[in-house]
Protein backbone atom coordinates (compact mmCIF):
# COMPACT_ATOMS: atom_id res chain seq x y z
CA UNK A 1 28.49 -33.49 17.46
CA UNK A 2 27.58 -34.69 14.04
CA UNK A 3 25.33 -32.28 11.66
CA UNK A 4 22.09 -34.14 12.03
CA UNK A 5 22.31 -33.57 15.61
CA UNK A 6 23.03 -29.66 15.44
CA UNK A 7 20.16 -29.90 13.11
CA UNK A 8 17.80 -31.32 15.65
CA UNK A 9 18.88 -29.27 18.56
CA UNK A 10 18.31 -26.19 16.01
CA UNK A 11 15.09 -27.01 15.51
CA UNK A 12 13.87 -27.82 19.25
CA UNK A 13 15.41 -24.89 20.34
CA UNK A 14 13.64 -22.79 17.41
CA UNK A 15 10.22 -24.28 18.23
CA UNK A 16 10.45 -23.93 22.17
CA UNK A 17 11.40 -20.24 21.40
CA UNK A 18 8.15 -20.21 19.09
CA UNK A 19 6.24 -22.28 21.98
CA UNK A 20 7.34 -19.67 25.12
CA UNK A 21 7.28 -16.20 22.73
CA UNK A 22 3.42 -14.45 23.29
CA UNK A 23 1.03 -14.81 20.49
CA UNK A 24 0.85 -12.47 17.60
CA UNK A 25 -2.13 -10.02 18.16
CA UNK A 26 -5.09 -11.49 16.04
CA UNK A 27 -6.43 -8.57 13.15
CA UNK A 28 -9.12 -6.52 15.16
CA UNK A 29 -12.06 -7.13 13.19
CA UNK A 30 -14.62 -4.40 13.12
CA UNK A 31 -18.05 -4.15 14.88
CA UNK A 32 -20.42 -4.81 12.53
CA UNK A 33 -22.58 -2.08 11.56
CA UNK A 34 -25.74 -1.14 9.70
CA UNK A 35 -25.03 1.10 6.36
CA UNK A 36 -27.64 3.05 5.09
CA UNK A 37 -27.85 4.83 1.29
CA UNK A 38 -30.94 6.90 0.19
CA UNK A 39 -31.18 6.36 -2.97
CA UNK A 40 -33.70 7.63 -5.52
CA UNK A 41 -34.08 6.92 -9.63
CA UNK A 42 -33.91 10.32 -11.67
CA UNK A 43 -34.49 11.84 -14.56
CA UNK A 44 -31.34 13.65 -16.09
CA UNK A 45 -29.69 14.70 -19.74
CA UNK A 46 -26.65 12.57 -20.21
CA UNK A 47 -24.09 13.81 -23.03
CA UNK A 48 -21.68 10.85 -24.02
CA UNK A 49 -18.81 12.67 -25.77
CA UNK A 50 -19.36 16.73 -23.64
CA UNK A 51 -15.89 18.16 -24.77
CA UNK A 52 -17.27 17.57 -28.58
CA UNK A 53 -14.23 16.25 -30.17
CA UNK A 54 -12.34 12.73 -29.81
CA UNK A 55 -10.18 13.05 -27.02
CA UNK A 56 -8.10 10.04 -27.96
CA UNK A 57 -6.76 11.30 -31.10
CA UNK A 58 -7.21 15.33 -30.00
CA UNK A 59 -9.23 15.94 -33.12
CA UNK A 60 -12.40 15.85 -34.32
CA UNK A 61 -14.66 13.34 -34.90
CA UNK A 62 -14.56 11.56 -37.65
CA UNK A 63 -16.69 9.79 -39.95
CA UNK A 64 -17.25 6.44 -37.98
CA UNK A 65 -17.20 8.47 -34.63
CA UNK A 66 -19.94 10.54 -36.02
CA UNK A 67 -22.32 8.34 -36.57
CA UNK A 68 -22.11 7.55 -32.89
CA UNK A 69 -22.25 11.26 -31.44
CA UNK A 70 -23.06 13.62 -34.44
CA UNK A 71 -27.04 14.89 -34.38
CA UNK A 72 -28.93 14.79 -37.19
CA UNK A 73 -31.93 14.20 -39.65
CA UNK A 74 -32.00 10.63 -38.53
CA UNK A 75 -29.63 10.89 -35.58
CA UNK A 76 -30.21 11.41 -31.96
CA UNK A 77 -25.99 12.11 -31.46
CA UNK A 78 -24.59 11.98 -27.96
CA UNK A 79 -27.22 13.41 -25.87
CA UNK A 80 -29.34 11.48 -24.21
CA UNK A 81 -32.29 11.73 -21.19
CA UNK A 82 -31.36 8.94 -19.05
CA UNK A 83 -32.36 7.27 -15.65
CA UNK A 84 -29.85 6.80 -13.06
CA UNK A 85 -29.66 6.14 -9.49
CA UNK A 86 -28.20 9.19 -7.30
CA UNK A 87 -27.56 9.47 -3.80
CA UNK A 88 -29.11 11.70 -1.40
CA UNK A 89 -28.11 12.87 2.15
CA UNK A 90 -31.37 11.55 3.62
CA UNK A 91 -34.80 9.98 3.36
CA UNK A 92 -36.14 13.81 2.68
CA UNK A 93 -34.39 12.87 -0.88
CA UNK A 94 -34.32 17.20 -0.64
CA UNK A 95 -30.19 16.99 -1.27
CA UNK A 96 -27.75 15.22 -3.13
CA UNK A 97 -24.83 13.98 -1.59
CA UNK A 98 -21.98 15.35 -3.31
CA UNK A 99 -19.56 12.82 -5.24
CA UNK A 100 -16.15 12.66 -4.02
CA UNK A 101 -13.29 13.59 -6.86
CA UNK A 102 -12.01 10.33 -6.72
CA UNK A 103 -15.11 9.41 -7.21
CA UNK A 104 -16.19 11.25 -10.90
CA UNK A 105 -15.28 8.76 -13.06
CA UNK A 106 -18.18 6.77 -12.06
CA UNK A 107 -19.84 8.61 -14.53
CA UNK A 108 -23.47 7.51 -15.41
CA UNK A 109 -23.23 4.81 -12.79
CA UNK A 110 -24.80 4.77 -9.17
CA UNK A 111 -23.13 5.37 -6.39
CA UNK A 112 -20.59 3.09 -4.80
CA UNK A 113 -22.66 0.97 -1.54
CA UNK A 114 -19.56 -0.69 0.44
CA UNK A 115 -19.55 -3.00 2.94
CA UNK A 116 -17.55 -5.35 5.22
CA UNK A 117 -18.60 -8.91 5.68
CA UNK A 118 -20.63 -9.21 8.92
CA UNK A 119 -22.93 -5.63 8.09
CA UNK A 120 -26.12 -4.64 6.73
CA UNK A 121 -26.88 -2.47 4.22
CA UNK A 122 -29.78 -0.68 3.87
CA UNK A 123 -30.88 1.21 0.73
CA UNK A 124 -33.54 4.05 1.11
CA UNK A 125 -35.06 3.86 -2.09
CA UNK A 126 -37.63 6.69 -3.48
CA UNK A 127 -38.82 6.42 -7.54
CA UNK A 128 -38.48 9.79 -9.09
CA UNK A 129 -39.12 8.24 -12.34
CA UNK A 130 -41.90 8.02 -14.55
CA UNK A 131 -42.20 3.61 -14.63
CA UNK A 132 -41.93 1.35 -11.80
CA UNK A 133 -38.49 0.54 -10.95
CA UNK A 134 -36.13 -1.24 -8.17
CA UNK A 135 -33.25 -2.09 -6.40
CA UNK A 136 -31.47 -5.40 -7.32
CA UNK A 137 -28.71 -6.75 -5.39
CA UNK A 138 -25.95 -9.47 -6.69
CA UNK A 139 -23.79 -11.45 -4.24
CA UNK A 140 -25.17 -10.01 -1.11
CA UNK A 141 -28.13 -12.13 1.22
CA UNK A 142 -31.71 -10.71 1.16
CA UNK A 143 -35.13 -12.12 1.49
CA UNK A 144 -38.17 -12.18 -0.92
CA UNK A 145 -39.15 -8.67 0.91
CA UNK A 146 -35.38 -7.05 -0.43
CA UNK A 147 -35.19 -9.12 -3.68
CA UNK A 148 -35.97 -6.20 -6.33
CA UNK A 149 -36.91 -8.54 -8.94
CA UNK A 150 -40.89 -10.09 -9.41
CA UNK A 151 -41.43 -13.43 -10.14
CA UNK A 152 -44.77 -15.92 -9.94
CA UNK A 153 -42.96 -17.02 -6.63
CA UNK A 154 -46.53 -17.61 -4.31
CA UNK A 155 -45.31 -14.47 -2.52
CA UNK A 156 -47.70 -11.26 -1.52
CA UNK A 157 -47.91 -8.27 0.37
CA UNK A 158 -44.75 -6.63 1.78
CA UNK A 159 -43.10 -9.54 0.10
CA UNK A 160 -44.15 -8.33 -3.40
CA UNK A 161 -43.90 -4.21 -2.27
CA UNK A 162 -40.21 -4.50 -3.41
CA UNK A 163 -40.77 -6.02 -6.70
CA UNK A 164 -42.16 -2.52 -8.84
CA UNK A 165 -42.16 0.34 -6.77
CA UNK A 166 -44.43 2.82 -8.64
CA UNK A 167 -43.72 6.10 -9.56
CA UNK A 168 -43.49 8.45 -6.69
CA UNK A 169 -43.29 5.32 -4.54
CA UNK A 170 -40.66 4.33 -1.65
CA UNK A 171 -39.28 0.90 -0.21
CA UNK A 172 -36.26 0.14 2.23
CA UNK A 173 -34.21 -2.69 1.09
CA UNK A 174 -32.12 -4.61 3.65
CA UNK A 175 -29.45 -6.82 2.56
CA UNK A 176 -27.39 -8.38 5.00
CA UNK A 177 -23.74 -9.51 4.18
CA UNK A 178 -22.96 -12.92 4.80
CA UNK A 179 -18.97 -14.44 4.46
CA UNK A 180 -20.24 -15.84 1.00
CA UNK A 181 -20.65 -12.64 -0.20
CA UNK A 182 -17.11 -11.72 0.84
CA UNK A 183 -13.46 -12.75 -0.61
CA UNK A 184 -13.29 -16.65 -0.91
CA UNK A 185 -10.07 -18.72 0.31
CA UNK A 186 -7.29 -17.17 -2.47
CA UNK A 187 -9.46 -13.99 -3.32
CA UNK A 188 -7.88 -10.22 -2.77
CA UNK A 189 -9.55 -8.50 0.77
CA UNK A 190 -12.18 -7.33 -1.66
CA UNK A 191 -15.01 -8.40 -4.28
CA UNK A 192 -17.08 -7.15 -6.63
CA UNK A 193 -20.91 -7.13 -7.12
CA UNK A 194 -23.23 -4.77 -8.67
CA UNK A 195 -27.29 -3.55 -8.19
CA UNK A 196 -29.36 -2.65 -11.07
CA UNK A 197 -33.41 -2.27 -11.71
CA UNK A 198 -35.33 -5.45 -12.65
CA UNK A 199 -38.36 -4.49 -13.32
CA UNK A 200 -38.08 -4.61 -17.12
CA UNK A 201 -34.62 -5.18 -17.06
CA UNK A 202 -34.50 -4.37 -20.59
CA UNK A 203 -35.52 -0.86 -20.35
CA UNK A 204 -34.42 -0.28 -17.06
CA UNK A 205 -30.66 -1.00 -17.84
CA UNK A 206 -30.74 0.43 -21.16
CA UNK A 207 -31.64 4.01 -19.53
CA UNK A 208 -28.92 3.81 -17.02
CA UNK A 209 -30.33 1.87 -14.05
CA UNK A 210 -26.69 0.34 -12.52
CA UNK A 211 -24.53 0.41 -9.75
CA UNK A 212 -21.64 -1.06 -8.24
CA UNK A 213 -20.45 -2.62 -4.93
CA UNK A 214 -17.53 -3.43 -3.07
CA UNK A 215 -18.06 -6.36 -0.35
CA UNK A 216 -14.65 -6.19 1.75
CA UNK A 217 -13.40 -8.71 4.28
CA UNK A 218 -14.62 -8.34 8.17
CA UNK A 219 -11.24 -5.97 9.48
CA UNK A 220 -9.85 -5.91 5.96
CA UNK A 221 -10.95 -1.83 5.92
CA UNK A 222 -9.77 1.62 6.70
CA UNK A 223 -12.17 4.10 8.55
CA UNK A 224 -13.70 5.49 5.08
CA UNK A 225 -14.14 1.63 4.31
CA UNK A 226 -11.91 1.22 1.61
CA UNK A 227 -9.60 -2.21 1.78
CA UNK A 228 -6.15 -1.21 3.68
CA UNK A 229 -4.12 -3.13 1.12
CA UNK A 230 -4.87 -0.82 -1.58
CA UNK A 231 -3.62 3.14 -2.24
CA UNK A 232 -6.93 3.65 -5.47
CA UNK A 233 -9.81 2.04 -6.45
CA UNK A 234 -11.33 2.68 -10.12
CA UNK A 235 -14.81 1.16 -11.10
CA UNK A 236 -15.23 0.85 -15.01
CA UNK A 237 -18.52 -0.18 -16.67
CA UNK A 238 -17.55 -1.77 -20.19
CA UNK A 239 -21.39 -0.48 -20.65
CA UNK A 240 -23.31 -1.33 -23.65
CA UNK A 241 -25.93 1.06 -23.79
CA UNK A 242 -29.13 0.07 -26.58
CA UNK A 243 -30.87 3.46 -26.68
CA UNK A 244 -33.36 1.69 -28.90
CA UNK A 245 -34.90 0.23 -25.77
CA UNK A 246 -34.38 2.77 -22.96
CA UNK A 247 -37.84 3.57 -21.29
CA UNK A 248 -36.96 7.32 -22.44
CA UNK A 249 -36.68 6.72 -26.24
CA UNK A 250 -39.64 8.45 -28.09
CA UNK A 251 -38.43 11.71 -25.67
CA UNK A 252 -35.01 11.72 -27.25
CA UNK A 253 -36.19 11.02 -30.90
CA UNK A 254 -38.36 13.82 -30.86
CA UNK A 255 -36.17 15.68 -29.11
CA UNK A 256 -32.35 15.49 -30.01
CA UNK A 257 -32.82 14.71 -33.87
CA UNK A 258 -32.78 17.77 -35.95
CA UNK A 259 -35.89 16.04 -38.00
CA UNK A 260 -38.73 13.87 -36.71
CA UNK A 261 -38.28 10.93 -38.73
CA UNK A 262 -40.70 8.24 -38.81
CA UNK A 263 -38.99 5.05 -37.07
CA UNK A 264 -40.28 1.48 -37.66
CA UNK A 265 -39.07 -1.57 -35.52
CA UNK A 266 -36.99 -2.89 -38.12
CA UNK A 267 -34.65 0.54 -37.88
CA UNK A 268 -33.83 -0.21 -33.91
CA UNK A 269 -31.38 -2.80 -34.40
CA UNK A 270 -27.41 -2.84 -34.93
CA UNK A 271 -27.43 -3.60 -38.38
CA UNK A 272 -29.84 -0.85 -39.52
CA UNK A 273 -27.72 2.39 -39.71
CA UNK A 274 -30.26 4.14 -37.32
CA UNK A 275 -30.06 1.39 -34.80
CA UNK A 276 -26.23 0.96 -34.88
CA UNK A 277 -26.38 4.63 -34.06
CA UNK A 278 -28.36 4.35 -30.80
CA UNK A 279 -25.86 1.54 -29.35
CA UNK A 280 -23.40 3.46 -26.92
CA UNK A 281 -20.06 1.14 -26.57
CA UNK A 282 -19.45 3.34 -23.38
CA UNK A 283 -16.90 3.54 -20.39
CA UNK A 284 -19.49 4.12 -17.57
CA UNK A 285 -21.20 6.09 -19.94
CA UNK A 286 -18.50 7.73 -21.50
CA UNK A 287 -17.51 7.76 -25.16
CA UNK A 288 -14.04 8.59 -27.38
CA UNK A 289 -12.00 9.26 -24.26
CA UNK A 290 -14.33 11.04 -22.33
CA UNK A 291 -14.14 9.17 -18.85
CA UNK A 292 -12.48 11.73 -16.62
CA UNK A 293 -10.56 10.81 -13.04
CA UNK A 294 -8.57 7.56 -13.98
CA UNK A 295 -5.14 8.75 -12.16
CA UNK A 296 -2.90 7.27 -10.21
CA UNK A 297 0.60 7.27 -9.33
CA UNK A 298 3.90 5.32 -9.51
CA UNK A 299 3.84 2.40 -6.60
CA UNK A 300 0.14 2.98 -6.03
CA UNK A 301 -1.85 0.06 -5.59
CA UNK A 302 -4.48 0.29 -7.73
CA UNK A 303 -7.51 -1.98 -7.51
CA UNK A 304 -9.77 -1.69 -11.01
CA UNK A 305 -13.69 -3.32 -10.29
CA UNK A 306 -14.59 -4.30 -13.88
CA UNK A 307 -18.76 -5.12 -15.16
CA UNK A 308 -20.61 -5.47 -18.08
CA UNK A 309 -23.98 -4.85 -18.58
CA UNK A 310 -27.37 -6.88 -19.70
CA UNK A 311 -26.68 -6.93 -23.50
CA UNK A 312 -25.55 -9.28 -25.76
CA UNK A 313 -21.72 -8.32 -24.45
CA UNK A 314 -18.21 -9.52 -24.45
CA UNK A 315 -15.46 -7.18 -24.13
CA UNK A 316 -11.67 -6.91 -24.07
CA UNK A 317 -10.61 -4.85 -21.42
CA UNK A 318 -7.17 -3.47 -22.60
CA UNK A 319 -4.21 -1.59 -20.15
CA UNK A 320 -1.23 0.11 -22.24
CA UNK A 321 1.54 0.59 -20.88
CA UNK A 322 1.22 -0.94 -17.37
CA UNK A 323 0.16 -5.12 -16.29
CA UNK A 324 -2.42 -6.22 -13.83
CA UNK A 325 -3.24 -9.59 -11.91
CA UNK A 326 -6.44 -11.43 -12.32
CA UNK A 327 -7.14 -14.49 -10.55
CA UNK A 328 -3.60 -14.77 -9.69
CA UNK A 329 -2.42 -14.42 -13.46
CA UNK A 330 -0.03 -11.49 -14.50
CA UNK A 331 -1.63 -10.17 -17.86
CA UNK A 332 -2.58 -6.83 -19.60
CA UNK A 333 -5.84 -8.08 -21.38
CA UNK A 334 -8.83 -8.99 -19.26
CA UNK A 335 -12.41 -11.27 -20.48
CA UNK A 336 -15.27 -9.41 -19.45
CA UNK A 337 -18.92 -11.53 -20.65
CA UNK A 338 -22.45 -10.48 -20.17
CA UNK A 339 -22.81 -9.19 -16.70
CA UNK A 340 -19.72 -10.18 -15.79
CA UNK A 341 -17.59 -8.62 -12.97
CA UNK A 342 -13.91 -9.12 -12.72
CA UNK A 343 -11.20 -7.49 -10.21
CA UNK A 344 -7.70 -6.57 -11.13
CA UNK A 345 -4.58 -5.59 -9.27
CA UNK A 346 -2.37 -3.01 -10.69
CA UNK A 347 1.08 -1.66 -9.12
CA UNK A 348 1.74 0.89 -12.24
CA UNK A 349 5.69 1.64 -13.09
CA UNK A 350 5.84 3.19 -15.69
CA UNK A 351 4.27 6.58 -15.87
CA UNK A 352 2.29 8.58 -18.38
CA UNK A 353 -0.80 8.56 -20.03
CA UNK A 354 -2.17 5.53 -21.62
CA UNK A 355 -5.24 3.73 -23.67
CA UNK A 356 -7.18 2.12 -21.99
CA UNK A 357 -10.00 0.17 -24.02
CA UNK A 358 -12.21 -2.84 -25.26
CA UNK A 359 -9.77 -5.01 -27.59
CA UNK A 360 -13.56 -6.29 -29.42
CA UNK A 361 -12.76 -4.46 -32.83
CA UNK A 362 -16.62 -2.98 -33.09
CA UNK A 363 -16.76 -1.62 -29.18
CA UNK A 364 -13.38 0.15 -30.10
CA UNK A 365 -14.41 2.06 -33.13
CA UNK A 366 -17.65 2.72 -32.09
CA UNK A 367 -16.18 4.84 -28.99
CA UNK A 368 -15.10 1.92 -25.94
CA UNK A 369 -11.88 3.63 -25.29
CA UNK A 370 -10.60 6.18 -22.51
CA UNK A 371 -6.95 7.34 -21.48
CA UNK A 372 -5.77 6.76 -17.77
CA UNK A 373 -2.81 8.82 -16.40
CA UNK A 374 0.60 7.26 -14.17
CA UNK A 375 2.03 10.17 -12.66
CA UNK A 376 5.41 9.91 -11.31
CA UNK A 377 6.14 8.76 -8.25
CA UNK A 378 7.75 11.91 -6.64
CA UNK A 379 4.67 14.11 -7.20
CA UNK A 380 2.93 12.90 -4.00
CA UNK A 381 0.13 13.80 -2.73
């Protein structure tokens, strides 16, 4: 029998095998579910640098660092009232629901809402704050009644209730998740969106109003809903923080600054000495290697969630000492633009601790950096 006929007997026999063998179990997708978060807007002091020193060098500030974090005559420093989201155990909003270690390097940010394609979430939302304020969803589907942002859109009653709720005021936000808010055709089992305020989305983002969100694909999830394909997940917010225009401003001038001094609205911008001061180049909040919790271990893999915020941003997210893929691309050096959100697959092998930081020569000296730890594979959990 020649070859080309062994071949073609090889090949009927191998897909009659394939034809008569029982079909692979399809992945069990889960039942989809409704996910709720209470969720209120509070009132907290935020310190940006709390250990005092640099803790990328292991010294003390210096002179360009203190003009970011060092109080003064004409200097608020590195403390800061804020607004942030929190989460609470229920709609008595009595209790906050305790952040998971894993967890504390979200820092200023909200908490994590996670989802598969196919559910619902539903945000609980109660304004503790002193302005009107709201919940914003990207990605995700929702109606004109779960939209968080006001517009002249001919819309009115419970369709405008979710626009600017009031101080003291509650709304429920429902935001089912459609497949087009999932992972596309090529994309890793999970994406990234975030939720912010919109009211005056100047002031509202600029005093901390952000969160993220992890949309996973329907099955794709473990029982605690993170994606089964990956060991750690890390959220960074290359935040750009303009304390010029947070809602809380004339409270931390007259505050935090060891003088009162008389500002005028030329001063609050980056190229006035005062301004520049006020702009926080932060990791989710974070200056000078302050972001705690970014560990991992050899063989992990690591899934990083990457945003920016509403300013006039574009950063340079920068891994030492380990590579990542993006978009299918090996690299160490990611492109992160104005509310931009990028994911990135790391499998770290090399251990130790590295830099991690914005490559944008003005974010980097003015504090956008943070250390992130490899341990070695054999110290397990």
């Amino acid at each position: 029998m020649n070859r080309s006929a062994v071949t073609a007997l090889t090949c009927l026999a191998g897909g009659l095998l394939t034809a008569l063998a029982p079909p692979l179990p399809a992945q069990a997708a889960s039942k989809p579910k409704t996910i709720t978060y209470y969720i209120a807007t509070d009132q907290v002091t935020w310190d940006y640098a709390p250990s005092g020193a640099n803790q990328i060098t292991g010294q003390p500030f210096d002179e360009m660092a203190q003009m970011f974090v060092q109080s003064g005559p004409e200097r608020i420093g590195r403390v800061y009232r804020k607004s942030l989201f929190r989460e609470y155990t229920d709609a008595s909003f009595k209790t906050l629901k305790p952040r998971p270690m894993e967890w504390e390097h979200l820092g200023l940010l909200g908490p994590l809402i996670r989802a598969e394609v196919g559910d619902t979430i539903q945000v609980v939302f109660r304004n503790n704050t002193a302005y009107a304020a709201s919940v914003h969803p990207h990605g995700v589907f929702y109606t004109k009644a779960s939209e968080g942002a006001g517009a002249a859109d001919k819309t009115a009653g419970t369709e405008k209730a979710d626009d600017a709720v009031p101080p003291g005021g509650m709304h429920t936000y429902v935001w089912p998740v459609p497949e087009r808010a999932g992972p596309a055709s090529g994309d890793l089992s999970s994406v990234f969106w975030m939720y912010h305020s919109h009211v005056n989305e100047d002031k509202d983002l600029n005093s901390g109003l952000m969160g993220p969100m992890i949309v996973s694909r329907r099955g794709a999830t473990k029982p605690d809903g993170t994606p089964k394909d990956v060991d750690r997940e890390l959220v960074v917010a290359f935040y750009e923080i303009d304390e010029n225009m947070s809602w809380h401003f004339d409270h931390n001038l007259n505050t935090y600054t060891t003088a009162k001094p008389k500002v005028t609205p030329d001063m609050l911008v980056f190229f006035h000495p005062f301004g520049l001061s006020n702009f926080k180049e932060s990791l989710n909040g974070f200056l000078f290697g302050h972001l705690p919790g970014l560990t991992m271990r050899v063989g992990e893999r690591v899934r990083w969630y990457l945003m920016a915020s509403t300013n006039f941003e574009v950063h340079a997210p920068h891994w030492h000492g380990n590579t990542v893929v993006i978009n299918h691309m090996r690299t160490d050096v990611a492109l992160l633009a104005t509310m931009g959100m990028v994911v990135a697959d790391m499998e770290p092998d090399n251990p130790g601790t590295w830099l991690f930081h914005c490559h944008v020569r003005e974010h980097l000296n003015a504090g956008m950096q943070s250390l992130y730890t490899v341990l070695p594979a054999a110290s397990l959990r």
